[in-house]
Protein backbone atom coordinates (compact mmCIF):
# COMPACT_ATOMS: atom_id res chain seq x y z
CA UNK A 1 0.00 0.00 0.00
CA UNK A 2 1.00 2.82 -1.09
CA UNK A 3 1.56 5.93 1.24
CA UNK A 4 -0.46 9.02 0.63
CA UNK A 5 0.64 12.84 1.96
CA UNK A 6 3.32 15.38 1.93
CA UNK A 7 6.93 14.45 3.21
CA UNK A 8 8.34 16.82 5.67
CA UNK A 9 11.16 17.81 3.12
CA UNK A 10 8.14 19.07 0.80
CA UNK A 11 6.64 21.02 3.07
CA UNK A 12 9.59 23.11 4.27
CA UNK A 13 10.02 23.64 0.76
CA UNK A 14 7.28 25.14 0.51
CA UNK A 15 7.28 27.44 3.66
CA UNK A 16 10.84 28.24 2.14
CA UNK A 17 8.88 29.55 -0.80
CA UNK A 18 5.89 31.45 1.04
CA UNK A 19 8.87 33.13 2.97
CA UNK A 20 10.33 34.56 0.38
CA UNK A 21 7.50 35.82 -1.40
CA UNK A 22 6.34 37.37 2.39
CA UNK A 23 9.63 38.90 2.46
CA UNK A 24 9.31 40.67 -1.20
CA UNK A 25 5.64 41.49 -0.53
CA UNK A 26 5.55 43.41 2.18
CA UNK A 27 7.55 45.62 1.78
CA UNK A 28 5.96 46.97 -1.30
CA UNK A 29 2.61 46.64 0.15
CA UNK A 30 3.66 49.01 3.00
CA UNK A 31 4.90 51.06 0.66
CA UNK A 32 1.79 51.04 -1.72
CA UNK A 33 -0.14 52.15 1.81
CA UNK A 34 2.28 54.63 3.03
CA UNK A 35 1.78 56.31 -0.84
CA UNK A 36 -2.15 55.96 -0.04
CA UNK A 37 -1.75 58.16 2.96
CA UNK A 38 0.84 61.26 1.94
CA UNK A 39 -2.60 62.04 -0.58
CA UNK A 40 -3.73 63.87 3.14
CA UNK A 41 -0.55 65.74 3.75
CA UNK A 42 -1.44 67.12 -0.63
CA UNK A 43 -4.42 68.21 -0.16
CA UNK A 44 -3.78 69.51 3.28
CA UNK A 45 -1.37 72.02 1.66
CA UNK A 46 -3.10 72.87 -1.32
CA UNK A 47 -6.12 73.76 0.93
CA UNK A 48 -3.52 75.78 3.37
CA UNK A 49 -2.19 77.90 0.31
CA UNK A 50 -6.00 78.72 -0.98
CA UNK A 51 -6.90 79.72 2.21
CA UNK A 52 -3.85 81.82 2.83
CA UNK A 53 -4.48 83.85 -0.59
CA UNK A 54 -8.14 84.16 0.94
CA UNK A 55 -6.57 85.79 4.11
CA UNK A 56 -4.30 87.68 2.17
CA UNK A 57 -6.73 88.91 -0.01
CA UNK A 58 -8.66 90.12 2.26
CA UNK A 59 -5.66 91.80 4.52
CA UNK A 60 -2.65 92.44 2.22
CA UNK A 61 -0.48 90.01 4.36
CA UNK A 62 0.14 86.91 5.55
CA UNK A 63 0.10 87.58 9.06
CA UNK A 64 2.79 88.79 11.54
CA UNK A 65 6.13 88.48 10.34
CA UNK A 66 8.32 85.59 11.62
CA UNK A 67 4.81 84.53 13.88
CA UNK A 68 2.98 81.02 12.82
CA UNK A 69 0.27 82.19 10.11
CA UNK A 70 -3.50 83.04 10.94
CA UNK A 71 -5.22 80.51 8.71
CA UNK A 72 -5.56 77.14 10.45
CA UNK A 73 -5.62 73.73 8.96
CA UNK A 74 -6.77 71.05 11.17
CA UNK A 75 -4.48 68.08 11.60
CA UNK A 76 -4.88 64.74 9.94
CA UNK A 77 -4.53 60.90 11.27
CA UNK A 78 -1.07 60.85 9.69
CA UNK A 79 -0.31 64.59 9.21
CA UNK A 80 -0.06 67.63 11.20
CA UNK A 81 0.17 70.98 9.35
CA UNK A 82 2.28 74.24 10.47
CA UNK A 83 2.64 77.61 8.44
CA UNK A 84 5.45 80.51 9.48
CA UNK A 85 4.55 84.18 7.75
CA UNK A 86 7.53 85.23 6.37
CA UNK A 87 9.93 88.18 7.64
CA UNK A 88 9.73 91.61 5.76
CA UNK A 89 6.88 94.13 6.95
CA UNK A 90 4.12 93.68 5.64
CA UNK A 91 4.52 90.21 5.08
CA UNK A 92 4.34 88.75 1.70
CA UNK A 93 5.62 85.56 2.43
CA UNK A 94 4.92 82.53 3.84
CA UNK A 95 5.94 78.53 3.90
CA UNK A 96 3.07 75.71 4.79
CA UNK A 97 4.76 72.58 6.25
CA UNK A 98 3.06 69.29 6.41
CA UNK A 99 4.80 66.25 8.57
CA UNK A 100 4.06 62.64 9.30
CA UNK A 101 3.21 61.97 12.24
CA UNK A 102 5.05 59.42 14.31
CA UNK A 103 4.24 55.33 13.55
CA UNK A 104 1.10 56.89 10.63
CA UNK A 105 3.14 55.65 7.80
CA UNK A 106 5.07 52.89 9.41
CA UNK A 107 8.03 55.52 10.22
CA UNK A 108 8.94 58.25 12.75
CA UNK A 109 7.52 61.68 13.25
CA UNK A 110 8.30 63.77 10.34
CA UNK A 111 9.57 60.65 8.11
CA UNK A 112 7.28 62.54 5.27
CA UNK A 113 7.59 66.32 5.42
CA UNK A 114 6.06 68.65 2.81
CA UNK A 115 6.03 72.29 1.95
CA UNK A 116 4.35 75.01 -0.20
CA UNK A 117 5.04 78.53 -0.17
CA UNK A 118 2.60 81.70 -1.43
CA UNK A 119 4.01 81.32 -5.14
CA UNK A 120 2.77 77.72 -5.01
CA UNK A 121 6.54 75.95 -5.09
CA UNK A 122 6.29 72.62 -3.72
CA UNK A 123 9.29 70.85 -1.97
CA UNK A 124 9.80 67.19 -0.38
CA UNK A 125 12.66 67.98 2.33
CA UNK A 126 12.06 64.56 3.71
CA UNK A 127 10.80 60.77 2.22
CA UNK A 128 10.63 57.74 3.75
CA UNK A 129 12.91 59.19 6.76
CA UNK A 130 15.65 60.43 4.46
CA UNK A 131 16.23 64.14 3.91
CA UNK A 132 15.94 65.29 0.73
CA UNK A 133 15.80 68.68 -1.25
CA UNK A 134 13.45 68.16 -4.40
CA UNK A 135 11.29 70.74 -5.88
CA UNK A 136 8.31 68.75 -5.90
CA UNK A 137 6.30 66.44 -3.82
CA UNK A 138 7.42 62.98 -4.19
CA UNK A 139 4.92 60.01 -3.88
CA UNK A 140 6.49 56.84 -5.33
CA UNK A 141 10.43 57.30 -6.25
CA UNK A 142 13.22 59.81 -5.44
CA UNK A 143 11.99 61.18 -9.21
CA UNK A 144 9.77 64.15 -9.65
């Protein structure tokens, strides 16, 4: 008679095999979430900067100089948001910041850190916990 079944050998080959896929998935799944998520910290700015023309529409500045700006953006589940008025009197200037927040993306605080300024340039100083000076906001590569 004729055994029937897998043989030990066969089935550590094939744990082997799930293993190694695991260890190649994963990765890029986190990744494919933590891409999902830095869509809040976009938007967050882009909403910061219209509102900021709004305010400075309205009062021919953004705010006091070198003081955090008067337009508030409430804080996401993996974002929080800051804004600084810039220096000269009145102040034409400003720069919106938005920065992971600590474990939201699978990294530290401030692993993903975004800004926008009043004449709309976007920068990435920091991705996936490495700092970084691009002129643009990166969401997949170290490529604008």
């Amino acid at each position: 008679m004729k055994a029937k079944g897998f043989t030990l050998i066969e089935l550590m080959i094939v744990v082997a095999i799930v293993g190694i896929f695991a260890a190649i998935a994963l990765p890029s799944y986190n990744s494919y979430l933590a891409r999902g998520k830095i869509v809040e910290a976009m938007n967050g700015l882009s909403d910061y900067r219209v509102r900021m023309e709004q305010y400075f529409q309205d009062n021919r500045n953004y705010g006091v100089a070198g003081a955090a700006c008067p337009v508030t953006v409430v804080a996401t589940k993996n974002f929080t948001f800051t804004c600084v008025a810039g220096a000269a009197t009145p102040t034409v200037a400003y720069v919106a910041t938005a920065a992971s927040v600590a474990g939201s993306l699978g990294s530290a605080a401030g692993s993903y850190t975004y800004t926008v300024d009043q004449s709309n340039a976007r920068a990435t100083t920091s991705f996936k916990g490495a700092a970084v000076t691009k002129t643009c906001w990166l969401v997949k590569g170290e490529e604008c």
